[in-house]
PDB file of N, CA and C in Angstrom:
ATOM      1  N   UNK A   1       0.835  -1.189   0.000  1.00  0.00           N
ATOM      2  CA  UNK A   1       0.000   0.000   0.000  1.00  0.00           C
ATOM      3  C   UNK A   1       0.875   1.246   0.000  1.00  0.00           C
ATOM      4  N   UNK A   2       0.346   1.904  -0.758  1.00  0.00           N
ATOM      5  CA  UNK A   2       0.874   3.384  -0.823  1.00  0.00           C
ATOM      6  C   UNK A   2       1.486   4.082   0.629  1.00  0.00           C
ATOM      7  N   UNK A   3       2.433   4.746   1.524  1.00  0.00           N
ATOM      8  CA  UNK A   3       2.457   5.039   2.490  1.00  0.00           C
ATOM      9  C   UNK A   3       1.244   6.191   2.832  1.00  0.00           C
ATOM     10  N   UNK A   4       1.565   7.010   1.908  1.00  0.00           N
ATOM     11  CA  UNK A   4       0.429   8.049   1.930  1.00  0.00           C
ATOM     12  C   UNK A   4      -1.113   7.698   2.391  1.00  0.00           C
ATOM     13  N   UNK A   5      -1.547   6.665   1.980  1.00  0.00           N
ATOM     14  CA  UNK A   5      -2.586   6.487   2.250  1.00  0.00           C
ATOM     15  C   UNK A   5      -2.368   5.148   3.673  1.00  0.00           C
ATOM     16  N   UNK A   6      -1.981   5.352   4.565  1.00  0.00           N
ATOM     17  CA  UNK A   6      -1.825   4.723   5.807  1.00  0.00           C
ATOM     18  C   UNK A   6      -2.949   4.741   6.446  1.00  0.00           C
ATOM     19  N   UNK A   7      -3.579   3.888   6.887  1.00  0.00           N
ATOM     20  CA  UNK A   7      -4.370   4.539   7.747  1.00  0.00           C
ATOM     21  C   UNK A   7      -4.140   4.419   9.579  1.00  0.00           C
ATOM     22  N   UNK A   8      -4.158   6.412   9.823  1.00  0.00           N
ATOM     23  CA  UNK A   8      -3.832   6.291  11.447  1.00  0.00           C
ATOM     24  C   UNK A   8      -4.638   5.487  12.582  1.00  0.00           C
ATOM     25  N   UNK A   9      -4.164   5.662  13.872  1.00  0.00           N
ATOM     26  CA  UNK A   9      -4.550   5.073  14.868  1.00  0.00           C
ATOM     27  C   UNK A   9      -5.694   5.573  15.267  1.00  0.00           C
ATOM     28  N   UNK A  10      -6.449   4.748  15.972  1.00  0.00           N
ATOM     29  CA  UNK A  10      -7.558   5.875  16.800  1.00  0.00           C
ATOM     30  C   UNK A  10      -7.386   6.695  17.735  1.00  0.00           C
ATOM     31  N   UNK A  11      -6.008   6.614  18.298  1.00  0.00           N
ATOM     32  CA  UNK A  11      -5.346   7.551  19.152  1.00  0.00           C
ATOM     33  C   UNK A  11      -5.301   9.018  18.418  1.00  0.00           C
ATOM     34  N   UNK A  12      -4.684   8.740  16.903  1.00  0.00           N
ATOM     35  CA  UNK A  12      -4.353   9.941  16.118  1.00  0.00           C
ATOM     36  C   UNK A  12      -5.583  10.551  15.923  1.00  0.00           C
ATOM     37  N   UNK A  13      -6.395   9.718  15.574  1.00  0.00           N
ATOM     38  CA  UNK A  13      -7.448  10.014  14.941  1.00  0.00           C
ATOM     39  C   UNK A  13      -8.668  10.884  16.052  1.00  0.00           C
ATOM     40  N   UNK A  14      -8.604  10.314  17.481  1.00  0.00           N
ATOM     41  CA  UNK A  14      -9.440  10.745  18.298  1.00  0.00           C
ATOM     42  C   UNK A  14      -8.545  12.413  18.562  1.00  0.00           C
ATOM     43  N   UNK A  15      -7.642  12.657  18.521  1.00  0.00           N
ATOM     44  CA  UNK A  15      -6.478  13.682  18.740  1.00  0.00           C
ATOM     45  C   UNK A  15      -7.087  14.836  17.771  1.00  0.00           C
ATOM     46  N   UNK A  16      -6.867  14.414  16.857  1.00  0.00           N
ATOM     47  CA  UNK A  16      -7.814  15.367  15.818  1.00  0.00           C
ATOM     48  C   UNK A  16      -8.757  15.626  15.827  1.00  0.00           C
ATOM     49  N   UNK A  17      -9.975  15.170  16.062  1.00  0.00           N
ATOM     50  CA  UNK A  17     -11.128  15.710  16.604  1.00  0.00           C
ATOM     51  C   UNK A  17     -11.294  16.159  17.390  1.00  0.00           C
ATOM     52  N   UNK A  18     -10.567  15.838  18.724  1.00  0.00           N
ATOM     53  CA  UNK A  18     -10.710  16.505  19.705  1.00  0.00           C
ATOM     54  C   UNK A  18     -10.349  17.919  19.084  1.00  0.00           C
ATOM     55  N   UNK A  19      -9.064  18.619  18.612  1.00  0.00           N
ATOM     56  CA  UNK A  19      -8.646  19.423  18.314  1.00  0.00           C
ATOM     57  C   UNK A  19      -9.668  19.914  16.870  1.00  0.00           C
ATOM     58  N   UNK A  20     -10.316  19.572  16.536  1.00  0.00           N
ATOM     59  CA  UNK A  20     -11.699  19.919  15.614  1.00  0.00           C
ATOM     60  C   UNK A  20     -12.643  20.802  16.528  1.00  0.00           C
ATOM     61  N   UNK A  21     -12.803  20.060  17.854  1.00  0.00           N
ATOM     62  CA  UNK A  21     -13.674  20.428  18.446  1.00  0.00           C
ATOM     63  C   UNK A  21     -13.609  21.581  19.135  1.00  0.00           C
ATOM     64  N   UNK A  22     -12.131  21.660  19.911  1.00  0.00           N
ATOM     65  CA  UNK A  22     -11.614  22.968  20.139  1.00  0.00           C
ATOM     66  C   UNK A  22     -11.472  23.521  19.539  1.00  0.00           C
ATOM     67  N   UNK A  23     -11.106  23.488  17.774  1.00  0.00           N
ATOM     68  CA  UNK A  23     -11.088  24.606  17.148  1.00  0.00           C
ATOM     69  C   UNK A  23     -12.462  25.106  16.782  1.00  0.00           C
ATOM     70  N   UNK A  24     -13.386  24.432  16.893  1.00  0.00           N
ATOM     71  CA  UNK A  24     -14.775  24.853  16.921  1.00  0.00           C
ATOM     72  C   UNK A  24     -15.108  25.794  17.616  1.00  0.00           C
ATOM     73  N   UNK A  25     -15.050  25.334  19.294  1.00  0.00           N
ATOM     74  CA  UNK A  25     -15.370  26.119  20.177  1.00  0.00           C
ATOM     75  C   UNK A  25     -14.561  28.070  20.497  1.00  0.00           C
ATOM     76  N   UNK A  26     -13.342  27.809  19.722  1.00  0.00           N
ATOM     77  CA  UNK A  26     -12.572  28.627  19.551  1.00  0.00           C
ATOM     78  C   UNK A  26     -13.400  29.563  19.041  1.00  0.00           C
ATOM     79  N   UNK A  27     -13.736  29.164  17.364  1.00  0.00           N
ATOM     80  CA  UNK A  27     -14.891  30.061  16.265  1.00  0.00           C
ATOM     81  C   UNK A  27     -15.647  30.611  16.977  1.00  0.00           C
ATOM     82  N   UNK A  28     -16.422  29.846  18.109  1.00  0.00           N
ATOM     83  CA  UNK A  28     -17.645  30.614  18.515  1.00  0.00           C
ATOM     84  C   UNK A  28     -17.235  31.141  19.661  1.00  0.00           C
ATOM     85  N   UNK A  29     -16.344  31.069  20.669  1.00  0.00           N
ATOM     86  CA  UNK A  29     -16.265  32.091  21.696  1.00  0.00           C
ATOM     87  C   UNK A  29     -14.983  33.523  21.324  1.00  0.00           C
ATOM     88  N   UNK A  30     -14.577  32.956  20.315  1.00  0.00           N
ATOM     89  CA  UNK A  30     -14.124  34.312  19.717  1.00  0.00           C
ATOM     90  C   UNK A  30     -15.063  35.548  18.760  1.00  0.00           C
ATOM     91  N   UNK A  31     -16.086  34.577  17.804  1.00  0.00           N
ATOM     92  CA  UNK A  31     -17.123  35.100  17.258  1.00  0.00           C
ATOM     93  C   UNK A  31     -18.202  36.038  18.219  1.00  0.00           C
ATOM     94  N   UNK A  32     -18.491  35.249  19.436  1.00  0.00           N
ATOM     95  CA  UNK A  32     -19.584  35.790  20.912  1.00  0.00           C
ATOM     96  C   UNK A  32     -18.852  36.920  21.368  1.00  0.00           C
ATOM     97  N   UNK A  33     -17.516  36.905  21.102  1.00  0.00           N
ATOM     98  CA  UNK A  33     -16.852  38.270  22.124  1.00  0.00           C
ATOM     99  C   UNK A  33     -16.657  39.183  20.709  1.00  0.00           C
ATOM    100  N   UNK A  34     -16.319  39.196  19.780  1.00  0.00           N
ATOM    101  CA  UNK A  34     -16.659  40.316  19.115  1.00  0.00           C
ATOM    102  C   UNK A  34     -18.061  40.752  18.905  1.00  0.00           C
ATOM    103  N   UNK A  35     -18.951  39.592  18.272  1.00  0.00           N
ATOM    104  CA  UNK A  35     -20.496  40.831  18.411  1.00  0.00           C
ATOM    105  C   UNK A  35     -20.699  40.857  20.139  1.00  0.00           C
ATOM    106  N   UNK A  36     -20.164  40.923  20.904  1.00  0.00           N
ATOM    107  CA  UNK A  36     -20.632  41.268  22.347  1.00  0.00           C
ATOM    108  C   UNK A  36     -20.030  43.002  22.200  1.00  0.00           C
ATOM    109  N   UNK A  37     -18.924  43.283  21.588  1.00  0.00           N
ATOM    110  CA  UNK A  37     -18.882  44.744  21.395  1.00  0.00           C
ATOM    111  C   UNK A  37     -18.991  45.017  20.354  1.00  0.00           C
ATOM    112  N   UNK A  38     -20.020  44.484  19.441  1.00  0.00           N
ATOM    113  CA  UNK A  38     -20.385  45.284  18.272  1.00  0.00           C
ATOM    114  C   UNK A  38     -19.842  44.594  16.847  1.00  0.00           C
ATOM    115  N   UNK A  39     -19.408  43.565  16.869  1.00  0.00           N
ATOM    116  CA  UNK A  39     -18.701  43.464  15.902  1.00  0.00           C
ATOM    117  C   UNK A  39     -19.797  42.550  15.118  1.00  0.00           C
ATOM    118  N   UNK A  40     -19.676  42.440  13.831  1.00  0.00           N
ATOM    119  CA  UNK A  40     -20.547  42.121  12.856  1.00  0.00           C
ATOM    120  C   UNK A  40     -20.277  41.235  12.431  1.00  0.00           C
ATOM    121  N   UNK A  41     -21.051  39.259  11.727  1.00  0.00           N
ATOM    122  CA  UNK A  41     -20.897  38.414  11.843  1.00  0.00           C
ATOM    123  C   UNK A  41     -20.635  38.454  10.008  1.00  0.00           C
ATOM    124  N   UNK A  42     -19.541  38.089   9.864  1.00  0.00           N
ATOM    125  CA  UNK A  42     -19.420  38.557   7.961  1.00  0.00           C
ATOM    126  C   UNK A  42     -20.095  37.253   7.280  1.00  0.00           C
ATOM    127  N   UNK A  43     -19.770  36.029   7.331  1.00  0.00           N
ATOM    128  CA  UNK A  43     -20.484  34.936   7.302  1.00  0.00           C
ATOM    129  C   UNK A  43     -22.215  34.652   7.413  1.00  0.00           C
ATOM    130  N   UNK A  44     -22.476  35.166   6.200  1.00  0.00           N
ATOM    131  CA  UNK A  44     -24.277  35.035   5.987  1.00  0.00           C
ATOM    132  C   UNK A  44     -25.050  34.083   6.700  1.00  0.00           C
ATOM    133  N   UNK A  45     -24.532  32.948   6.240  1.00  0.00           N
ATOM    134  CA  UNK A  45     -25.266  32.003   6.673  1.00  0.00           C
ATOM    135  C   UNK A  45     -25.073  31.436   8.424  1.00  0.00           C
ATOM    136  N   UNK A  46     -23.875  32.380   8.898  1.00  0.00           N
ATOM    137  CA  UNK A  46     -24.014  31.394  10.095  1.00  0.00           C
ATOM    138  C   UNK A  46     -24.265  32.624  10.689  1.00  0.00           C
ATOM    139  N   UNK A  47     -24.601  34.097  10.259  1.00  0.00           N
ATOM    140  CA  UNK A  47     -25.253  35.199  10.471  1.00  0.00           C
ATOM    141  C   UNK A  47     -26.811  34.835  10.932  1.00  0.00           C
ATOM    142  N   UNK A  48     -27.449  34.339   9.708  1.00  0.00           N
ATOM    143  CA  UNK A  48     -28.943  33.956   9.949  1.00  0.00           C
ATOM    144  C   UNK A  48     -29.101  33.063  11.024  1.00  0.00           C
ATOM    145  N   UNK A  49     -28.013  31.915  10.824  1.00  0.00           N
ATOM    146  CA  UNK A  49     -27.904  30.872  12.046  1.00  0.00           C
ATOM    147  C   UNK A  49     -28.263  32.167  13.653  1.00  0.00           C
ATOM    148  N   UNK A  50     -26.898  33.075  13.735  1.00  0.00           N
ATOM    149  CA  UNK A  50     -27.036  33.704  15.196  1.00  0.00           C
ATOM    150  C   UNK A  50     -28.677  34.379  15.652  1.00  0.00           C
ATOM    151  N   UNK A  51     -28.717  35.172  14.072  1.00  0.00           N
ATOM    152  CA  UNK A  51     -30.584  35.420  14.228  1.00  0.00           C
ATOM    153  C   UNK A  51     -31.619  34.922  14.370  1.00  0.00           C
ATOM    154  N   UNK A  52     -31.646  33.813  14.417  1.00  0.00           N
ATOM    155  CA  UNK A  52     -32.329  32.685  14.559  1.00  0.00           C
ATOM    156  C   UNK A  52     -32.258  32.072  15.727  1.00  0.00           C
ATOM    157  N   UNK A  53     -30.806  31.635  16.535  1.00  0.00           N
ATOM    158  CA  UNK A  53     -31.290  30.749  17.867  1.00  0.00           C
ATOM    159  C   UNK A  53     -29.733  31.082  18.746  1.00  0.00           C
ATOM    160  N   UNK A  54     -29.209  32.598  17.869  1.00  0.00           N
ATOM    161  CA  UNK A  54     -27.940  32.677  18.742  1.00  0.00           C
ATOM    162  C   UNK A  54     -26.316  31.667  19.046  1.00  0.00           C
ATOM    163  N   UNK A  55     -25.798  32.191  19.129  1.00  0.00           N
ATOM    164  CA  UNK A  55     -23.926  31.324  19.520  1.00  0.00           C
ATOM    165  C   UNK A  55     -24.292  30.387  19.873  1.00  0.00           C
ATOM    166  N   UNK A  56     -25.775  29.553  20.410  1.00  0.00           N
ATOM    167  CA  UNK A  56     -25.463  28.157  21.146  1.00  0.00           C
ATOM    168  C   UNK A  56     -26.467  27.462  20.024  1.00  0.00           C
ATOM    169  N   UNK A  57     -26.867  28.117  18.998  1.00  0.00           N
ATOM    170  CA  UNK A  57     -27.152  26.970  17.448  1.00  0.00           C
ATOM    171  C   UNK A  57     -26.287  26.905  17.027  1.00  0.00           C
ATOM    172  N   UNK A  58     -25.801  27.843  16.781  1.00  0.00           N
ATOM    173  CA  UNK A  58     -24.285  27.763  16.102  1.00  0.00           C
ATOM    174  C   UNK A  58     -23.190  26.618  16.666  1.00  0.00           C
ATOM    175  N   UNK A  59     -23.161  26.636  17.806  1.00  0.00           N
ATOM    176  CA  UNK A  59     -21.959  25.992  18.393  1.00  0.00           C
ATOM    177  C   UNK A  59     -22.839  24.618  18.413  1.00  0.00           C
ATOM    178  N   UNK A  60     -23.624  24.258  18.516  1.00  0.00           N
ATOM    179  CA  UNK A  60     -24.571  23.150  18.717  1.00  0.00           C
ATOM    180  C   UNK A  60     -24.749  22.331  17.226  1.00  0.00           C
ATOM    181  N   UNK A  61     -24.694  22.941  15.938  1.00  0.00           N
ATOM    182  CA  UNK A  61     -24.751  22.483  14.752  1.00  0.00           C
ATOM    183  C   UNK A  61     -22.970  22.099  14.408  1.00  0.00           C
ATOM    184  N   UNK A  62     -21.893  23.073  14.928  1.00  0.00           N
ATOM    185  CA  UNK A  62     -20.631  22.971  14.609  1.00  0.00           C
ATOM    186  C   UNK A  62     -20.066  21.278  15.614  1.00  0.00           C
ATOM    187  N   UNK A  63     -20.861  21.290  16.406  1.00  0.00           N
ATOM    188  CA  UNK A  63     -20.552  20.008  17.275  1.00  0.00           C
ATOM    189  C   UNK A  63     -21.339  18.904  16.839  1.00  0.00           C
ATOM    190  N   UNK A  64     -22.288  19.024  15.765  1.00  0.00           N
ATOM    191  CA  UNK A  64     -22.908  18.132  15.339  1.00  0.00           C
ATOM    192  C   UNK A  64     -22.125  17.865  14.213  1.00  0.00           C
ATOM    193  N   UNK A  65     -21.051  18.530  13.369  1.00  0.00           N
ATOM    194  CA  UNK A  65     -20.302  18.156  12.161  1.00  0.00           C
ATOM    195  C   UNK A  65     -19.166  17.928  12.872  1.00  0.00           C
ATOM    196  N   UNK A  66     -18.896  18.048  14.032  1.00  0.00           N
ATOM    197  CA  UNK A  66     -17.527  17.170  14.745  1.00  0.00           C
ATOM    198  C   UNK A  66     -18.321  16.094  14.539  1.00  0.00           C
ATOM    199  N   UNK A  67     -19.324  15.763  15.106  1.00  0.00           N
ATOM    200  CA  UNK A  67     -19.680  14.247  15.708  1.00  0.00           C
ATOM    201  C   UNK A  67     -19.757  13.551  14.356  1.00  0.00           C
ATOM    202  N   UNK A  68     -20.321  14.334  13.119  1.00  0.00           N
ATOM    203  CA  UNK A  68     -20.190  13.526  12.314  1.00  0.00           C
ATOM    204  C   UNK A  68     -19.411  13.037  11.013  1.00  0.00           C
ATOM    205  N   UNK A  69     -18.343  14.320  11.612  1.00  0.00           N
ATOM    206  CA  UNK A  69     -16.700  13.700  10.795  1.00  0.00           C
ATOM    207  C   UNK A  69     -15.611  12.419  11.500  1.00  0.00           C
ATOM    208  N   UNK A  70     -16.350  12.393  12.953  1.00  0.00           N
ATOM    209  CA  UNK A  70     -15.620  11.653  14.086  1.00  0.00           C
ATOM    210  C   UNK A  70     -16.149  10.193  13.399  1.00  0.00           C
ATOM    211  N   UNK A  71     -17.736  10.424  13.426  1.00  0.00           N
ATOM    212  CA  UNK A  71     -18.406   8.983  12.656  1.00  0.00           C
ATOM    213  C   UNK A  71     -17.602   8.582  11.393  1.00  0.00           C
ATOM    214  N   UNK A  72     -17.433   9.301  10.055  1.00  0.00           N
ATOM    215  CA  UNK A  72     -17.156   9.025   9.294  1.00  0.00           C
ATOM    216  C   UNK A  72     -15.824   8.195   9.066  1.00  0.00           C
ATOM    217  N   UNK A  73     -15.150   9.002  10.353  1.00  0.00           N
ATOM    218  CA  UNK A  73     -13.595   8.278  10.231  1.00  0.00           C
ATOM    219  C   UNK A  73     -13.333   6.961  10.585  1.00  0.00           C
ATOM    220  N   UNK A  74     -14.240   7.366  11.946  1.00  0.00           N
ATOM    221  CA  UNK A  74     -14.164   5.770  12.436  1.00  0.00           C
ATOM    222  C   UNK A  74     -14.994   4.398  11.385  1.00  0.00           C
ATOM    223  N   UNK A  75     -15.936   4.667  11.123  1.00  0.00           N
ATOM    224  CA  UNK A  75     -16.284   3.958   9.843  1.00  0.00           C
ATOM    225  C   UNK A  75     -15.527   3.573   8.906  1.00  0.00           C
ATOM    226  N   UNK A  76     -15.193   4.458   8.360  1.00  0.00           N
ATOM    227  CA  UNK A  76     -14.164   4.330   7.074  1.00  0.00           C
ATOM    228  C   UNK A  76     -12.805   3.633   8.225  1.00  0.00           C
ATOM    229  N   UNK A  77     -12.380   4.163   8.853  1.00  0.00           N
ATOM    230  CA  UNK A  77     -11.096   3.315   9.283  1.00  0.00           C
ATOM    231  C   UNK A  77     -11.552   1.741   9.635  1.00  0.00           C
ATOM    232  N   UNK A  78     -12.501   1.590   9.789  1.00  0.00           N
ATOM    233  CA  UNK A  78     -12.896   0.166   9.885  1.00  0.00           C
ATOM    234  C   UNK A  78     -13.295  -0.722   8.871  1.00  0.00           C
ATOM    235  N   UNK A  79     -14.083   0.286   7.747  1.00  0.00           N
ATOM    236  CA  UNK A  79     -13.918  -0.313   6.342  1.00  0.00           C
ATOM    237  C   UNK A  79     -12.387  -0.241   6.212  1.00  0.00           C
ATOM    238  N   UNK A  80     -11.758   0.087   6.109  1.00  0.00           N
ATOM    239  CA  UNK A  80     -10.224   0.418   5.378  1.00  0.00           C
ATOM    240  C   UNK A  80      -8.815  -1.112   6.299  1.00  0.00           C
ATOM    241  N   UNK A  81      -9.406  -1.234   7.475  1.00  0.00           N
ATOM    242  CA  UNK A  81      -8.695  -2.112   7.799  1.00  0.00           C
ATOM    243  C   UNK A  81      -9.455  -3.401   7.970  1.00  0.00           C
ATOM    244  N   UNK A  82     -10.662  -3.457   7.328  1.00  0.00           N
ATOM    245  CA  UNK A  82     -10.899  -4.977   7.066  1.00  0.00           C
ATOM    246  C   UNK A  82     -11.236  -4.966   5.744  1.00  0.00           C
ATOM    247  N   UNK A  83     -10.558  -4.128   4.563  1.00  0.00           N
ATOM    248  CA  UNK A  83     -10.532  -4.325   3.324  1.00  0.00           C
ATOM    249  C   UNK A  83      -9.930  -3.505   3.091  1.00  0.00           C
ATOM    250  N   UNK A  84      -8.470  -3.853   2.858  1.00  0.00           N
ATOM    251  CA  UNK A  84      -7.186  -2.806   2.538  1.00  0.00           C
ATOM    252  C   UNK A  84      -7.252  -2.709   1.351  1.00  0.00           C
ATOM    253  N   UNK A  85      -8.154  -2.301   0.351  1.00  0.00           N
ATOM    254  CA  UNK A  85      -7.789  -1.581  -0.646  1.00  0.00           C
ATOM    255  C   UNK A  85      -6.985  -0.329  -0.882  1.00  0.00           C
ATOM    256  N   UNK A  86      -6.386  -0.050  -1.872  1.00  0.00           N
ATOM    257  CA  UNK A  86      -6.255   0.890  -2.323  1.00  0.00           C
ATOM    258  C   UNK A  86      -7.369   2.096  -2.131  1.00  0.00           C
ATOM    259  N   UNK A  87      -8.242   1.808  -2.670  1.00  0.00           N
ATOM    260  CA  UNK A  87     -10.037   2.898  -2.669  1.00  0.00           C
ATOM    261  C   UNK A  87     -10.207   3.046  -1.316  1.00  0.00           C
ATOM    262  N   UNK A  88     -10.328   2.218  -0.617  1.00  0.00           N
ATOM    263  CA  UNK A  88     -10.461   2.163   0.524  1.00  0.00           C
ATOM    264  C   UNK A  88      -9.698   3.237   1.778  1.00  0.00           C
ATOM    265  N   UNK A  89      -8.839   2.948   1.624  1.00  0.00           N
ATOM    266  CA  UNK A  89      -7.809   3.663   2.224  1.00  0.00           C
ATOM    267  C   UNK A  89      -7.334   5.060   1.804  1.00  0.00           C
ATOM    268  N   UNK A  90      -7.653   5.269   0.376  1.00  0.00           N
ATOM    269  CA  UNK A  90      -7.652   6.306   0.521  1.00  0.00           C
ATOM    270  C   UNK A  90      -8.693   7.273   0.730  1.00  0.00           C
ATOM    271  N   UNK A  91     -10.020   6.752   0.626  1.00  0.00           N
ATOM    272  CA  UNK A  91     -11.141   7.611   1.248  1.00  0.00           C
ATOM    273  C   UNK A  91     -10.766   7.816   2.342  1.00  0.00           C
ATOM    274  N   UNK A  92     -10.479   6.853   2.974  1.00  0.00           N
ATOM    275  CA  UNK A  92     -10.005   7.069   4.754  1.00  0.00           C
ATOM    276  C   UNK A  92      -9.107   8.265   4.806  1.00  0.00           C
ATOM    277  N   UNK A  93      -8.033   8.092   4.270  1.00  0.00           N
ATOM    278  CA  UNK A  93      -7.069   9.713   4.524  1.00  0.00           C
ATOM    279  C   UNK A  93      -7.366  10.476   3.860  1.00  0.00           C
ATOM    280  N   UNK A  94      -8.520  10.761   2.817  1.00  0.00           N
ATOM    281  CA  UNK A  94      -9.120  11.786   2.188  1.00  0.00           C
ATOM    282  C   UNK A  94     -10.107  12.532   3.432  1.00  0.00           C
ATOM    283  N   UNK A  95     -11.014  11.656   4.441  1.00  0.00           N
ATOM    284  CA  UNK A  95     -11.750  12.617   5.644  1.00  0.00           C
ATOM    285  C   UNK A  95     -10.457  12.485   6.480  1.00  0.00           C
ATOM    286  N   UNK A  96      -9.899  12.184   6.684  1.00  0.00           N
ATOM    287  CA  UNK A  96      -8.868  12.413   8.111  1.00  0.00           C
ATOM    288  C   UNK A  96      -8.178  13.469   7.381  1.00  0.00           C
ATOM    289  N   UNK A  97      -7.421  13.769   6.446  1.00  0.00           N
ATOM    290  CA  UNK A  97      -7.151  15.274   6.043  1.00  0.00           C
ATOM    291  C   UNK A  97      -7.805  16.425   5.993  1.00  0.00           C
ATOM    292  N   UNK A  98      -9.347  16.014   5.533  1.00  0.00           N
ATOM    293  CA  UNK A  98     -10.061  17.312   5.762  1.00  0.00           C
ATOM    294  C   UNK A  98     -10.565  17.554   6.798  1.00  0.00           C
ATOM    295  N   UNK A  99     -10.489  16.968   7.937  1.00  0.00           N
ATOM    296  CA  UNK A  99     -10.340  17.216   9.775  1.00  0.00           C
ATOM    297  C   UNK A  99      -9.133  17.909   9.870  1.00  0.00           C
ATOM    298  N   UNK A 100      -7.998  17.631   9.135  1.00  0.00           N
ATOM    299  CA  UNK A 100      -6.847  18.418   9.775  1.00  0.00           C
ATOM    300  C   UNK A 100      -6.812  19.728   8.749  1.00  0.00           C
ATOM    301  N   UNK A 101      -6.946  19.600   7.330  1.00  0.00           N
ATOM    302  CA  UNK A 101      -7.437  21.197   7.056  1.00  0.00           C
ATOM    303  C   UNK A 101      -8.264  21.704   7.834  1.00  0.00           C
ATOM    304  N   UNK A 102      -9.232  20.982   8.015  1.00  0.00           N
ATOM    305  CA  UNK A 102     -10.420  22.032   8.764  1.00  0.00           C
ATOM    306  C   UNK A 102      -9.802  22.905  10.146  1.00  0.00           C
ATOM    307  N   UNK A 103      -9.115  21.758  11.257  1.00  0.00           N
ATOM    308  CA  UNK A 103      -8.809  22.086  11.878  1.00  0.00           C
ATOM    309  C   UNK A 103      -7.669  23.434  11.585  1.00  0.00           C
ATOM    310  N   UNK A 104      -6.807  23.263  10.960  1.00  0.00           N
ATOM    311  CA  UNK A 104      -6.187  24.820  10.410  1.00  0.00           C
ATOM    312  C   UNK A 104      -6.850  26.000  10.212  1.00  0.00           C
ATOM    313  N   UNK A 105      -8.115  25.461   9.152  1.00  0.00           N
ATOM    314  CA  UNK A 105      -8.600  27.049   8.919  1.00  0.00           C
ATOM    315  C   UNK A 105      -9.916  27.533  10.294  1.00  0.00           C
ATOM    316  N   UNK A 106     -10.323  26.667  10.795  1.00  0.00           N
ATOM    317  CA  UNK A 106     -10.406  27.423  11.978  1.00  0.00           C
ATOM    318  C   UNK A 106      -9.952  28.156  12.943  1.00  0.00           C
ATOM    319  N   UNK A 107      -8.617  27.133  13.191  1.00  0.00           N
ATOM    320  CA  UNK A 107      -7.026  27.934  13.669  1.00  0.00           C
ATOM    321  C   UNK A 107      -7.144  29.570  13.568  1.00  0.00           C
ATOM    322  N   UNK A 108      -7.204  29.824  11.501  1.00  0.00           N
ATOM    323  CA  UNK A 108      -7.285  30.678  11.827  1.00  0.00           C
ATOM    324  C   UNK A 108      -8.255  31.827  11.588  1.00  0.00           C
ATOM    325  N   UNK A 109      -9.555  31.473  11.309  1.00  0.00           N
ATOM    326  CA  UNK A 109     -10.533  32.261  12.152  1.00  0.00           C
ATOM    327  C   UNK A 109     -10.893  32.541  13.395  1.00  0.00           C
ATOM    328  N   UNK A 110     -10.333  31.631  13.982  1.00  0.00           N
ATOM    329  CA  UNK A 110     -10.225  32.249  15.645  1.00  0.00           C
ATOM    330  C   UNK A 110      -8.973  33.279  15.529  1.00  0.00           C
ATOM    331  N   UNK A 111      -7.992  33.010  15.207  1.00  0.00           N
ATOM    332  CA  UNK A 111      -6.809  34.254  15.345  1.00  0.00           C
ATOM    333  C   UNK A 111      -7.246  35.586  14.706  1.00  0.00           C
ATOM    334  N   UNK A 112      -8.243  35.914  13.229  1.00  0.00           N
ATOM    335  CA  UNK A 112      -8.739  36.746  12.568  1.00  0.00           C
ATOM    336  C   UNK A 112     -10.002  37.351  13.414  1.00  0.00           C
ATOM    337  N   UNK A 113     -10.454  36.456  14.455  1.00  0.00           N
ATOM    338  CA  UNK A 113     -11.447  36.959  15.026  1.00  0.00           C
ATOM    339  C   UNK A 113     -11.107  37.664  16.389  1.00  0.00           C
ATOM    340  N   UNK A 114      -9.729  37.029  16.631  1.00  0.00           N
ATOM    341  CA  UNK A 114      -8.778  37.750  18.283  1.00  0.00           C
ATOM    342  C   UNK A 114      -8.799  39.100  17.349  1.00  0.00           C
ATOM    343  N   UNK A 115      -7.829  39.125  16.396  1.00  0.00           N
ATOM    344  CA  UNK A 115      -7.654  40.586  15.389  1.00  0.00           C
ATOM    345  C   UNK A 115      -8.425  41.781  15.537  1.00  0.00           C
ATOM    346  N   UNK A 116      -9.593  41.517  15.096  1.00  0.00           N
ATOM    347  CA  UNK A 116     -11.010  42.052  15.064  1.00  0.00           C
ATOM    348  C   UNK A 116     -11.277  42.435  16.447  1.00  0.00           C
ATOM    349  N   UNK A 117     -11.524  41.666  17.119  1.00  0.00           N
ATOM    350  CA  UNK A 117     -11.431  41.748  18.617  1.00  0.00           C
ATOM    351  C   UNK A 117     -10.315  42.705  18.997  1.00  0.00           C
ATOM    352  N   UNK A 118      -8.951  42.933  18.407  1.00  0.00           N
ATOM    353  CA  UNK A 118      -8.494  44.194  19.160  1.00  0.00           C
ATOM    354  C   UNK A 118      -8.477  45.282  18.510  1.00  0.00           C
ATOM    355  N   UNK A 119      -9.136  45.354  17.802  1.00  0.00           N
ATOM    356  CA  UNK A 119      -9.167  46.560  16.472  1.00  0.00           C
ATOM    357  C   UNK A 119     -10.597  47.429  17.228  1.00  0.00           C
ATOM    358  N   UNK A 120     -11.624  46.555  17.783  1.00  0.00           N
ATOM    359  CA  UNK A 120     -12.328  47.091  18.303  1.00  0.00           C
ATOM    360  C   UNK A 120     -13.020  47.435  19.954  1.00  0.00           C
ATOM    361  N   UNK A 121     -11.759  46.926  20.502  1.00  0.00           N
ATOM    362  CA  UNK A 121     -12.345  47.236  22.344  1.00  0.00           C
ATOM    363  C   UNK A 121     -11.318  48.076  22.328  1.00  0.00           C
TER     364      UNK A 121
END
């Protein structure tokens, strides 16, 4: 098998989500403290989301796409190691990468949202 397409441990794998999840929670308590002084949600749709049921739909739907990238992996890592394909395996490190992009670009919308946050208190 390709190395690239390895598939990690559930140690690795639970590591990353966890860190999904914090970078989640990051989005929204950095997002809550800028509109708490005014600051404006640029993101339309998770705009309507706050108008609608506020930072704890928001954070409540963002923990529902942890839970169900956490599902996907573990699935697929269980398809992938009781049928080591090629296909297989690499779907598997195709969602376990886009947990760890994801996890980046939240990274840094929380840092763009600290920004914002000192531009305006």
């Amino acid at each position: 098998m390709h190395a690239r397409f390895r598939v990690p441990s559930y140690r690795v794998l639970a590591t990353w989500v966890l860190l999904l999840a914090g970078a989640q929670l990051a989005d929204v308590v950095t997002t809550g403290a800028d509109l708490a002084l005014g600051g404006v949600e640029a993101n339309r749709i998770v705009a309507d989301l706050i108008s609608v049921g506020g930072l704890g739909l928001v954070f409540g739907l963002k923990l529902l796409l942890v839970a169900a990238m956490a599902t996907a992996c573990v699935v697929l890592k269980r398809y992938a190691d009781s049928h080591p394909t090629l296909q297989a395996r690499a779907a598997h490190a195709f969602v376990w990468r886009v947990i760890q992009v994801s996890v980046l670009g939240l990274i840094l919308v929380a840092v763009h949202n600290t920004a914002v946050l000192a531009q305006i208190a």
